[in-house]
C-alpha atoms as a PDB file:
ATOM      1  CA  UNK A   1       0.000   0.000   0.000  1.00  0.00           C
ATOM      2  CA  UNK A   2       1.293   3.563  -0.603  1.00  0.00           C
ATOM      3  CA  UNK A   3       1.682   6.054   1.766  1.00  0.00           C
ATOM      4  CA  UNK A   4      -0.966   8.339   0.075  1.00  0.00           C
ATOM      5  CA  UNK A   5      -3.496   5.130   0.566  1.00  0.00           C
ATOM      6  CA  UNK A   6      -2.166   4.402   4.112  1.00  0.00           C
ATOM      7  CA  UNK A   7      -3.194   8.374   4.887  1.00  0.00           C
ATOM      8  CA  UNK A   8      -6.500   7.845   3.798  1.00  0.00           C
ATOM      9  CA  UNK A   9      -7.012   4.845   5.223  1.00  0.00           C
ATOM     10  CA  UNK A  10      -5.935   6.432   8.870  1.00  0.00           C
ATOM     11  CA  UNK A  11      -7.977   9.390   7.993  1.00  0.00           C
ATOM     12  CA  UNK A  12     -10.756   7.316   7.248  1.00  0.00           C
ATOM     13  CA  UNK A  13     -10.611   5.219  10.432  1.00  0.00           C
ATOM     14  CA  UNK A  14     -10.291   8.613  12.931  1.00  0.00           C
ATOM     15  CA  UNK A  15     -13.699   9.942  11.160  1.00  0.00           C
ATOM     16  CA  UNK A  16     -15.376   6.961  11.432  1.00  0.00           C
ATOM     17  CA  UNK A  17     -13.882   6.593  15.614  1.00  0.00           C
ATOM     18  CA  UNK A  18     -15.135  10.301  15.823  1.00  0.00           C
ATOM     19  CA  UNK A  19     -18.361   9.717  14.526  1.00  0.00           C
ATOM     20  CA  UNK A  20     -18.847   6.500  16.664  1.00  0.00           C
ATOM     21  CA  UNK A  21     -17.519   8.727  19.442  1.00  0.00           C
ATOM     22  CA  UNK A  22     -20.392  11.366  19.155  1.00  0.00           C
ATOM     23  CA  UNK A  23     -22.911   8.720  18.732  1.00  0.00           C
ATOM     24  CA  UNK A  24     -22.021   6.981  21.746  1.00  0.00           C
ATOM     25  CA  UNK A  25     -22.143  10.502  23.639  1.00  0.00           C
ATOM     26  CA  UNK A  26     -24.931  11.349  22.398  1.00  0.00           C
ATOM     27  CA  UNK A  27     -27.002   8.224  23.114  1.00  0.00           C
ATOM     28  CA  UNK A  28     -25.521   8.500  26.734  1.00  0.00           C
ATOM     29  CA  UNK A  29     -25.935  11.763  27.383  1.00  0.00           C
ATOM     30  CA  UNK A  30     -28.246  14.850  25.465  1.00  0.00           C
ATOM     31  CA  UNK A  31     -27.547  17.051  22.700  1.00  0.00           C
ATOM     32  CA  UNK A  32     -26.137  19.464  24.928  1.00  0.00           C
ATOM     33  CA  UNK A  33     -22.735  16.979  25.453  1.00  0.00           C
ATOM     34  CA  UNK A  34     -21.973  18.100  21.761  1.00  0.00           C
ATOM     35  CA  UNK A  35     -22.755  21.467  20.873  1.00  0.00           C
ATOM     36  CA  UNK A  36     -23.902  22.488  17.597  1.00  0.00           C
ATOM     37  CA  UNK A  37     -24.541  19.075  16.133  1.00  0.00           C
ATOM     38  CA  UNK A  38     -27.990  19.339  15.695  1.00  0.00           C
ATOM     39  CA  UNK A  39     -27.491  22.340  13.121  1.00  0.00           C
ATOM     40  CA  UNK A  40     -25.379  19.876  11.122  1.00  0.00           C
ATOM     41  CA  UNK A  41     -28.507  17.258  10.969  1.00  0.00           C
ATOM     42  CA  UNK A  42     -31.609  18.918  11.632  1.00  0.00           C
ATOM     43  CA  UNK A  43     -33.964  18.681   8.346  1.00  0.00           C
ATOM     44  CA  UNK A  44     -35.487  22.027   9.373  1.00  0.00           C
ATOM     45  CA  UNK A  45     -36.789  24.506  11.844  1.00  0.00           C
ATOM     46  CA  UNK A  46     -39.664  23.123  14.221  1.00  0.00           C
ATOM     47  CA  UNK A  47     -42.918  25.255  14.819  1.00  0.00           C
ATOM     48  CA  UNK A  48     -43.068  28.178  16.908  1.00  0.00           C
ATOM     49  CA  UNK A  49     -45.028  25.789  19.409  1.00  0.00           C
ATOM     50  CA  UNK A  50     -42.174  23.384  19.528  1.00  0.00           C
ATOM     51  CA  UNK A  51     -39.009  25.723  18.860  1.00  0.00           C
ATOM     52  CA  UNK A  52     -37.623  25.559  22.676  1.00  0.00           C
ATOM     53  CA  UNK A  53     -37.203  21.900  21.796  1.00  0.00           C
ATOM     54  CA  UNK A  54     -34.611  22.845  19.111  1.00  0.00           C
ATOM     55  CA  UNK A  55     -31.367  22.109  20.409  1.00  0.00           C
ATOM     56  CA  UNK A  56     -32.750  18.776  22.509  1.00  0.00           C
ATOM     57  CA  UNK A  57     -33.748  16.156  20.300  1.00  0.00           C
ATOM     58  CA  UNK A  58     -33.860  13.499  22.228  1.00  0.00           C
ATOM     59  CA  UNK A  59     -37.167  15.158  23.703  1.00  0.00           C
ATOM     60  CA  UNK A  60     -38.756  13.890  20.753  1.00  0.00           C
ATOM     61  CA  UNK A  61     -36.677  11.548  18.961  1.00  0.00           C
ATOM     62  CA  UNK A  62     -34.989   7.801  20.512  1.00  0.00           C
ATOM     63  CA  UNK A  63     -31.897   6.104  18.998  1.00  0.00           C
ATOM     64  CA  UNK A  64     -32.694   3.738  16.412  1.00  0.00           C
ATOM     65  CA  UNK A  65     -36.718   4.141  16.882  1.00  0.00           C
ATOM     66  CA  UNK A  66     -37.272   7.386  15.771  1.00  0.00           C
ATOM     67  CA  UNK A  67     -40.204   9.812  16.831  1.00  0.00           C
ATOM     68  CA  UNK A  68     -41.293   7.863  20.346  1.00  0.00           C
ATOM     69  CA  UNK A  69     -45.262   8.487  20.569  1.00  0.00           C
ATOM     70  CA  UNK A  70     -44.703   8.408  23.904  1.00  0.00           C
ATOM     71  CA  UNK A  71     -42.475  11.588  23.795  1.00  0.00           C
ATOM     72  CA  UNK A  72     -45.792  12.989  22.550  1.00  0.00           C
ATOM     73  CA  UNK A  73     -47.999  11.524  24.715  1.00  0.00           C
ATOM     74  CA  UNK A  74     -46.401  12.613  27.981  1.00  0.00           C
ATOM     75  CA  UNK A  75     -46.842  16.436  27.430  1.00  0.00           C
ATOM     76  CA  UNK A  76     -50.188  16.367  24.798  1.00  0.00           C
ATOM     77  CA  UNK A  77     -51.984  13.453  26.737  1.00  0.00           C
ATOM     78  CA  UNK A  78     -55.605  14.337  26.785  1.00  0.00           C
ATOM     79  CA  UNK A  79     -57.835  14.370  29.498  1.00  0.00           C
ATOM     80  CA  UNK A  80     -60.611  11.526  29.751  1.00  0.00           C
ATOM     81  CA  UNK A  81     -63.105  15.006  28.893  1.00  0.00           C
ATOM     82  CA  UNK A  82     -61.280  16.107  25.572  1.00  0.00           C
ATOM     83  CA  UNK A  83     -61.211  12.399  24.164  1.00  0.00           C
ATOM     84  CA  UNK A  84     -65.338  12.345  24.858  1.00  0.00           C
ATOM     85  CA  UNK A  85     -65.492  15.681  22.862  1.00  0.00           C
ATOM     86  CA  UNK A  86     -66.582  14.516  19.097  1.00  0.00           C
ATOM     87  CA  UNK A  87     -64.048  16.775  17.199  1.00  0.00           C
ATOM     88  CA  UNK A  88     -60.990  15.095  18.964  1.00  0.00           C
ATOM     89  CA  UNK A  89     -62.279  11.273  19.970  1.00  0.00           C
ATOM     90  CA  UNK A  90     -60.818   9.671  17.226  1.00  0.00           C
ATOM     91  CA  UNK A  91     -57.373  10.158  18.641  1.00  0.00           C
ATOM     92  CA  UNK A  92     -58.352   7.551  21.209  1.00  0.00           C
ATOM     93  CA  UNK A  93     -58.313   5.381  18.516  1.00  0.00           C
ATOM     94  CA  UNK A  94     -54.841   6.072  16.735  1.00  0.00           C
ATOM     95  CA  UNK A  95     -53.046   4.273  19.090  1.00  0.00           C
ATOM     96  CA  UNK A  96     -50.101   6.847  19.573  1.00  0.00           C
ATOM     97  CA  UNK A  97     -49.305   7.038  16.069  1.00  0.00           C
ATOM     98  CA  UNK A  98     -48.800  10.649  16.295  1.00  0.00           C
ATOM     99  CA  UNK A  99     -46.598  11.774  13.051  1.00  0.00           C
ATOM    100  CA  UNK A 100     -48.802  10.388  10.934  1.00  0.00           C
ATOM    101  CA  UNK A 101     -50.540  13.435  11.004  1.00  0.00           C
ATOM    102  CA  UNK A 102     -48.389  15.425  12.629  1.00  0.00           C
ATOM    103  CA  UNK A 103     -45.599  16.729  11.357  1.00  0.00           C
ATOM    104  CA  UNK A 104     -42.470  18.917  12.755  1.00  0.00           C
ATOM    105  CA  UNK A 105     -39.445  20.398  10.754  1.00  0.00           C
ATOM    106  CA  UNK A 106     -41.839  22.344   8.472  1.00  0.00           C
ATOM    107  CA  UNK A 107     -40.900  25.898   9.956  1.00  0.00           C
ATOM    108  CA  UNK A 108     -43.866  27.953  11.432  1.00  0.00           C
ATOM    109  CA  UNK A 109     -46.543  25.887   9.886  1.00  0.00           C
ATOM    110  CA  UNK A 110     -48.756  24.251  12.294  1.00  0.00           C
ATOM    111  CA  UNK A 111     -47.667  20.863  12.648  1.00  0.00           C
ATOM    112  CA  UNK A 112     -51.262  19.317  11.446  1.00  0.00           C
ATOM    113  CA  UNK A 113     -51.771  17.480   8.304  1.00  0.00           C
ATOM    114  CA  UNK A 114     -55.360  16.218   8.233  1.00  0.00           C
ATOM    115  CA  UNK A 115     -54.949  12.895   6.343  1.00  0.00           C
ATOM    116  CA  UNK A 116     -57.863  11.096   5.917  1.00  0.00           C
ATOM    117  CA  UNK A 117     -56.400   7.829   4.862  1.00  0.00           C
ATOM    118  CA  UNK A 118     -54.784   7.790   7.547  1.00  0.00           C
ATOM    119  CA  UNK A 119     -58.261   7.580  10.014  1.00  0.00           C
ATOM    120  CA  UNK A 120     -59.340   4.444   7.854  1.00  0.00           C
ATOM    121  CA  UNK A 121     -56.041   3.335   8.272  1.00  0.00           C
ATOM    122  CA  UNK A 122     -56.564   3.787  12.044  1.00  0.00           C
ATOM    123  CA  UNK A 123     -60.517   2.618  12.109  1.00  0.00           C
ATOM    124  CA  UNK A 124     -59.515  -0.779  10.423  1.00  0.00           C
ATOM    125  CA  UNK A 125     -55.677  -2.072  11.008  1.00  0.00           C
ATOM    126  CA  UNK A 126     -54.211  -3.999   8.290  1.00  0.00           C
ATOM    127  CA  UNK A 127     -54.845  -7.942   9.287  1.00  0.00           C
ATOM    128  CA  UNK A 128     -51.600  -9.397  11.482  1.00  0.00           C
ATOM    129  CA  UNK A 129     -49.934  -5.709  11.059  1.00  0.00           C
ATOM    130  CA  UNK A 130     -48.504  -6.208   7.759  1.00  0.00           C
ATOM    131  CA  UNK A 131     -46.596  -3.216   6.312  1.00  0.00           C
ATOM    132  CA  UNK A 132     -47.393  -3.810   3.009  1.00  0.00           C
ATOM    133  CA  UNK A 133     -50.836  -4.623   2.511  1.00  0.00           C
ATOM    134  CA  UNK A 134     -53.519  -2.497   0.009  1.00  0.00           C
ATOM    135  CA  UNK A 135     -54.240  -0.202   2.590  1.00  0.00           C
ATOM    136  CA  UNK A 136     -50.554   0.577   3.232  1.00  0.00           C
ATOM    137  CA  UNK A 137     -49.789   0.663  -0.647  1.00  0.00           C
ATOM    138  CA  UNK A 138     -52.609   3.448  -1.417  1.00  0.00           C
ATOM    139  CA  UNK A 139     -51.209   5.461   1.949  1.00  0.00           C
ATOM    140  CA  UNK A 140     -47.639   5.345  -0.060  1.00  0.00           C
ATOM    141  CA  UNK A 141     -48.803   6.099  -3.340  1.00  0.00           C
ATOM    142  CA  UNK A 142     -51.193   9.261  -1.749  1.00  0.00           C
ATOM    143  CA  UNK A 143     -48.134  10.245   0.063  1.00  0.00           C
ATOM    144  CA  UNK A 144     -45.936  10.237  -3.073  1.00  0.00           C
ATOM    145  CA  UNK A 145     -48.715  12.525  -5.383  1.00  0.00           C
ATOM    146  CA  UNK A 146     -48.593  14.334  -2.600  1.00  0.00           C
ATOM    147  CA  UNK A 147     -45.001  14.905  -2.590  1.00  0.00           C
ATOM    148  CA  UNK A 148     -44.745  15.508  -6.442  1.00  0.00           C
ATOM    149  CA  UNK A 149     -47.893  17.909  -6.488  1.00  0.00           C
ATOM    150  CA  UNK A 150     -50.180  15.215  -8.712  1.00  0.00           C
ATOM    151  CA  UNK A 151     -53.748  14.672  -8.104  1.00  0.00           C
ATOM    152  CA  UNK A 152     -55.466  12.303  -6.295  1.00  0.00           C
ATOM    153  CA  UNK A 153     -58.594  10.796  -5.616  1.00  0.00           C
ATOM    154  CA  UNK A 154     -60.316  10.541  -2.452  1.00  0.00           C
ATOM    155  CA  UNK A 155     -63.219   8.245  -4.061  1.00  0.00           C
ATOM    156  CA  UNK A 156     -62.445   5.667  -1.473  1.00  0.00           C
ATOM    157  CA  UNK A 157     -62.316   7.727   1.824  1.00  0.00           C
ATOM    158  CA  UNK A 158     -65.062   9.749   1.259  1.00  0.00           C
ATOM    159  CA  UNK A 159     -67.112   6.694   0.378  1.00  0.00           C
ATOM    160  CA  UNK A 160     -65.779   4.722   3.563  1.00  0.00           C
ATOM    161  CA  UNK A 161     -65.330   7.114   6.062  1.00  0.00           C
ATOM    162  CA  UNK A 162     -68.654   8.571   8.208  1.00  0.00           C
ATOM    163  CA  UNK A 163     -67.959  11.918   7.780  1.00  0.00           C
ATOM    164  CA  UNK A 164     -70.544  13.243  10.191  1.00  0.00           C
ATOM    165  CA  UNK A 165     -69.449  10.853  12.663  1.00  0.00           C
ATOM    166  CA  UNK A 166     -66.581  13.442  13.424  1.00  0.00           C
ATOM    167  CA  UNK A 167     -68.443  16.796  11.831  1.00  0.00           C
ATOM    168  CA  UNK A 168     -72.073  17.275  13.092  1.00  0.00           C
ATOM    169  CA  UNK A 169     -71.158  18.915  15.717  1.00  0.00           C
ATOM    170  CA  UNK A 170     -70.547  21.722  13.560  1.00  0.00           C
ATOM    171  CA  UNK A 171     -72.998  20.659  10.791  1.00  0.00           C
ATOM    172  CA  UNK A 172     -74.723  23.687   9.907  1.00  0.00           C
ATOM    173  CA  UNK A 173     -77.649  22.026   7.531  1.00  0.00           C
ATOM    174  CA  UNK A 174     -79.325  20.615  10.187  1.00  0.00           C
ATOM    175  CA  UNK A 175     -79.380  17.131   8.949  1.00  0.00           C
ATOM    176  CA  UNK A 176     -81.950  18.466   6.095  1.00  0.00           C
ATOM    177  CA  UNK A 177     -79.421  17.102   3.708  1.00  0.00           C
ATOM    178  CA  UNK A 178     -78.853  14.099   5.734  1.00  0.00           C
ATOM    179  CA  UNK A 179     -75.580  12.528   6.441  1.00  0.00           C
ATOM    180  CA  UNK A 180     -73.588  11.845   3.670  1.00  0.00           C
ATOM    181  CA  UNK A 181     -71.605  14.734   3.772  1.00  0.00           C
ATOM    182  CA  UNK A 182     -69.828  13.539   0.915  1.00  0.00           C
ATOM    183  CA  UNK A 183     -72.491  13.892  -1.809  1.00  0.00           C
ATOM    184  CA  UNK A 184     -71.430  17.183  -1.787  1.00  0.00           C
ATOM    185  CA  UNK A 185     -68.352  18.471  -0.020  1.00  0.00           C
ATOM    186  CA  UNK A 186     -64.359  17.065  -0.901  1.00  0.00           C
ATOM    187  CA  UNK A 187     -62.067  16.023   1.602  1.00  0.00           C
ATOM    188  CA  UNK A 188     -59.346  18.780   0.930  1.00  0.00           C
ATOM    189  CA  UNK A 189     -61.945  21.351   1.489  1.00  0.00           C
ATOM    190  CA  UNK A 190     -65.617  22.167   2.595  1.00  0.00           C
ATOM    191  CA  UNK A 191     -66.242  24.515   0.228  1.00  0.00           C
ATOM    192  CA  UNK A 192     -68.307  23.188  -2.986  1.00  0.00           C
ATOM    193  CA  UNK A 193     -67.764  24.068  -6.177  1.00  0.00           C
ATOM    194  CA  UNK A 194     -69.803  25.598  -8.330  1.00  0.00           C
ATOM    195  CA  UNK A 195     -72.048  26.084  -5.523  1.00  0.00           C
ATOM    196  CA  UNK A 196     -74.708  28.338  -6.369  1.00  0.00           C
ATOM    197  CA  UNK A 197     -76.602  30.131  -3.559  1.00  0.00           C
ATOM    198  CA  UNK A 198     -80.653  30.634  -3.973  1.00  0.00           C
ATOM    199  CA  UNK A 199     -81.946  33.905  -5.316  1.00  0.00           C
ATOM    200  CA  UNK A 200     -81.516  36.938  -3.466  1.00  0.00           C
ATOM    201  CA  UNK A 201     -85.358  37.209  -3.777  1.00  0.00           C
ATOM    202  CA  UNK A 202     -85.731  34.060  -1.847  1.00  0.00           C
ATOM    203  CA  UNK A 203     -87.701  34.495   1.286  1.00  0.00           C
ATOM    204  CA  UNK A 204     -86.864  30.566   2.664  1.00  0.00           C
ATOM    205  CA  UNK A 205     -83.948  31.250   3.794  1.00  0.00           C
ATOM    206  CA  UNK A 206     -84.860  29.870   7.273  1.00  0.00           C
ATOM    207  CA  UNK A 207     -85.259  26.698   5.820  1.00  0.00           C
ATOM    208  CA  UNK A 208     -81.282  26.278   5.800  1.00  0.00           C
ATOM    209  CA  UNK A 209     -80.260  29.275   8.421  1.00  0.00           C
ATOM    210  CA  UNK A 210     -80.176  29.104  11.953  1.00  0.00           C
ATOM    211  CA  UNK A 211     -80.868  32.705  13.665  1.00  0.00           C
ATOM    212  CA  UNK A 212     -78.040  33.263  16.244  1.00  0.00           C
ATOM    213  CA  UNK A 213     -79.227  33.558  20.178  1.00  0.00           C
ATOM    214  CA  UNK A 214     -79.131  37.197  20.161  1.00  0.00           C
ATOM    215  CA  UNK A 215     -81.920  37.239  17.951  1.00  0.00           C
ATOM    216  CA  UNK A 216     -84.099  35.546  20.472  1.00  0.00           C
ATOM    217  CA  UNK A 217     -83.650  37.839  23.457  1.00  0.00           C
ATOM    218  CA  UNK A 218     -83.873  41.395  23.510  1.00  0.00           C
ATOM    219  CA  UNK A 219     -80.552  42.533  21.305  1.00  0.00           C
ATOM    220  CA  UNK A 220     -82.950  41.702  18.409  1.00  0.00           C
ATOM    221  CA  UNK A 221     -85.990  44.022  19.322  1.00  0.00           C
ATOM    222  CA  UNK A 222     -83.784  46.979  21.011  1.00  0.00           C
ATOM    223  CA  UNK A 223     -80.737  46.588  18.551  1.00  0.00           C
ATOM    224  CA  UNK A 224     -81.020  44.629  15.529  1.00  0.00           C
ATOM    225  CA  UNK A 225     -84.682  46.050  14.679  1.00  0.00           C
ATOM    226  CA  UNK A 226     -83.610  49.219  15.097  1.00  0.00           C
ATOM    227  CA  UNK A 227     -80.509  49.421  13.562  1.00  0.00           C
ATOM    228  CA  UNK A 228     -81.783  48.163  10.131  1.00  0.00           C
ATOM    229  CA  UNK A 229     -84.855  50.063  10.047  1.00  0.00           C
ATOM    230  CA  UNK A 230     -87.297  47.176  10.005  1.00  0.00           C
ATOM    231  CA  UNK A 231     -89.102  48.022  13.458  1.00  0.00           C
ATOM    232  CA  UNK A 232     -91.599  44.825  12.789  1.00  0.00           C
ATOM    233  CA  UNK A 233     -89.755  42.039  11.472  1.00  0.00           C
ATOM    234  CA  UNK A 234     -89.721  38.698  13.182  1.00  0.00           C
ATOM    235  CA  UNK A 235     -86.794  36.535  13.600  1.00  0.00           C
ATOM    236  CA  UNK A 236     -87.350  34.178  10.539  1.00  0.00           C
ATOM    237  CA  UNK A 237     -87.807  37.194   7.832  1.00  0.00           C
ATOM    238  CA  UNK A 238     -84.118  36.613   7.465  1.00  0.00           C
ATOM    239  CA  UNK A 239     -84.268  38.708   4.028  1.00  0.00           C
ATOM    240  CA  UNK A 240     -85.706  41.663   5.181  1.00  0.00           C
ATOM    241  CA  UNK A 241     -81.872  42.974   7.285  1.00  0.00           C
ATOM    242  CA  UNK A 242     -79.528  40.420   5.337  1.00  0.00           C
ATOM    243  CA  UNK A 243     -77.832  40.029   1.804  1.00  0.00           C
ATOM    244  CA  UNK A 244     -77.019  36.369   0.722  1.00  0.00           C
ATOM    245  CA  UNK A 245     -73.209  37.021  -0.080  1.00  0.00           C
ATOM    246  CA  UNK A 246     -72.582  37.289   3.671  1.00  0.00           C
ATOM    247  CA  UNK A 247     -74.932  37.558   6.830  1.00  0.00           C
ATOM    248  CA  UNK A 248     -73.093  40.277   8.239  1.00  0.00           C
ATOM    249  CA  UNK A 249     -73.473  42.494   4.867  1.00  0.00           C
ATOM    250  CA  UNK A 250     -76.520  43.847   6.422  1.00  0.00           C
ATOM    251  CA  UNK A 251     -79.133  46.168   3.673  1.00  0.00           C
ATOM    252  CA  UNK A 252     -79.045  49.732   3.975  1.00  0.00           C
ATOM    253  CA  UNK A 253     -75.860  49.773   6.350  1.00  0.00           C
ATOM    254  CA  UNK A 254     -73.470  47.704   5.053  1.00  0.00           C
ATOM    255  CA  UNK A 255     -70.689  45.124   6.671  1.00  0.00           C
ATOM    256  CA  UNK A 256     -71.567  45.074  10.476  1.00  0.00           C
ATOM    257  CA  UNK A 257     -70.204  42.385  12.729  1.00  0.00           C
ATOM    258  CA  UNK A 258     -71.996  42.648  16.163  1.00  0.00           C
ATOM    259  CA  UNK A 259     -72.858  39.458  17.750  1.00  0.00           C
END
C-alpha cells in the first residue's frame, strides 16, 4: 500500500472513531454533550409551538426508533373530557401514532396534516400488522402525489369514512341534507364548487339558516330592529336585514359584525 493510501485509510478510520464517538455521547448523554450538532442534521426549523425543543432532540426523537409516541404523549396526553369531545375522539383510537398526522421540521406551519387515509387506516388495522398490505400501498402512493404535487382521488375515503361521525357537531344544515356529507363536499376542502346560492329574492332562507341567540332575546328588538330600520320584522324574515353574499353584509348599512 502507498503512503498516500495508508493516509486515507488512517484518515478514514479517525472519522469513522469520531463519529462513533459522538454517537455513543450522544445516546448516553443529550444534545447538549456536543454542541452544535444538531445544526449539522436537523432537516429544518420546528414550529413556533415546539421551537424551545430545538437544540434537545432526544425530547422527541430515541436512537434507532425514531419519533417515540410516547415523547408525545407525555406532554399532549388528553384528558378523559377532551377524548369524549366529538371533534378530537378519534385520537383515542390512533393508538399513539402521532406523526402520521403530525408533522415537525416544516418551519412555522402548524404541525397538522389532516390525512384522511390515515383515520381508515386507524378505524380498520391492516390484518396481522402487515406493512405492506392495500391499505398501506394506497397510503404510499397518496403520500408520493402528494409529494410531487399530482392529483389524487379521495373516491375511497369519502365513500368509507362517516364523515358526520366526526363533523355534526358543527354541521350547519341541520341534517336536512342528511348525512352523507360527501355527496357534496371534498375532503381537501368544505367549500363546494360551483355552488350556487338561492336567489336573493328568496324568502326561505330559514329553511337552511339558523338565527343566532341574540336574535331571540332582547338585542334583536332593542338593537337589531332598530338598527336596520325594520321596526316589525320577526326573527325568521331573514331577508328583510340580510344580503345572501354574507350575513353580516346587512341592507341599507353595510358590513356590520356585532354578535
Amino acid at each position: 500500500m502507498t503512503i498516500r493510501g495508508v493516509l486515507y485509510a488512517v484518515v478514514a478510520t479517525l472519522v469513522v472513531a469520531s463519529a462513533a464517538v459522538v454517537l455513543i455521547a450522544l445516546y448516553r448523554g443529550s444534545s447538549e454533550v456536543v454542541p452544535g450538532w444538531t445544526r449539522l442534521v436537523t432537516p429544518g426549523p420546528l414550529s413556533e409551538k415546539h421551537a424551545f425543543l430545538s437544540d434537545k432532540c432526544e425530547s422527541c426523537h430515541t436512537p434507532v426508533r425514531g419519533v417515540d409516541p410516547v415523547a408525545c404523549i407525555s406532554c399532549h396526553a388528553p384528558s378523559a373530557g377532551d377524548l369524549a369531545k366529538q371533534s378530537t375522539a378519534f385520537h383515542a383510537a390512533a393508538g399513539g401514532q402521532c406523526s402520521g398526522c403530525h408533522l415537525e421540521h416544516i418551519g412555522e406551519r402548524r404541525p397538522i396534516r389532516m390525512d384522511h387515509a390515515s383515520l381508515l387506516q386507524i378505524a380498520r388495522p391492516p390484518p396481522g400488522g402487515a406493512w405492506f398490505d392495500r391499505a398501506a400501498s394506497d397510503q404510499l402512493t397518496a403520500d408520493l402525489k402528494t409529494f410531487l404535487g399530482l392529483p389524487k382521488s379521495d373516491r375511497r375515503e369519502r365513500a368509507e369514512l362517516d364523515c358526520a361521525g366526526c363533523h355534526s357537531n358543527r354541521e350547519p344544515h341541520r341534517e336536512l341534507f342528511g348525512r352523507d356529507c360527501a355527496e357534496c363536499h371534498g375532503l381537501a376542502s368544505w367549500k363546494i364548487a360551483g355552488f350556487l346560492h338561492p336567489s336573493p329574492t328568496s324568502r326561505d332562507c330559514a329553511q337552511c339558516h339558523q338565527a343566532p341567540p341574540s336574535h331571540y332575546m332582547g338585542h334583536f328588538v332593542m338593537m337589531d330592529r332598530m338598527i336596520t330600520g325594520q321596526e316589525h320584522a320577526s326573527v325568521n324574515q331573514c331577508f328583510l336585514c340580510h344580503r345572501t353574499d354574507s350575513f353580516n353584509d346587512i341592507k341599507g348599512v353595510g358590513w356590520m359584525k356585532h354578535h
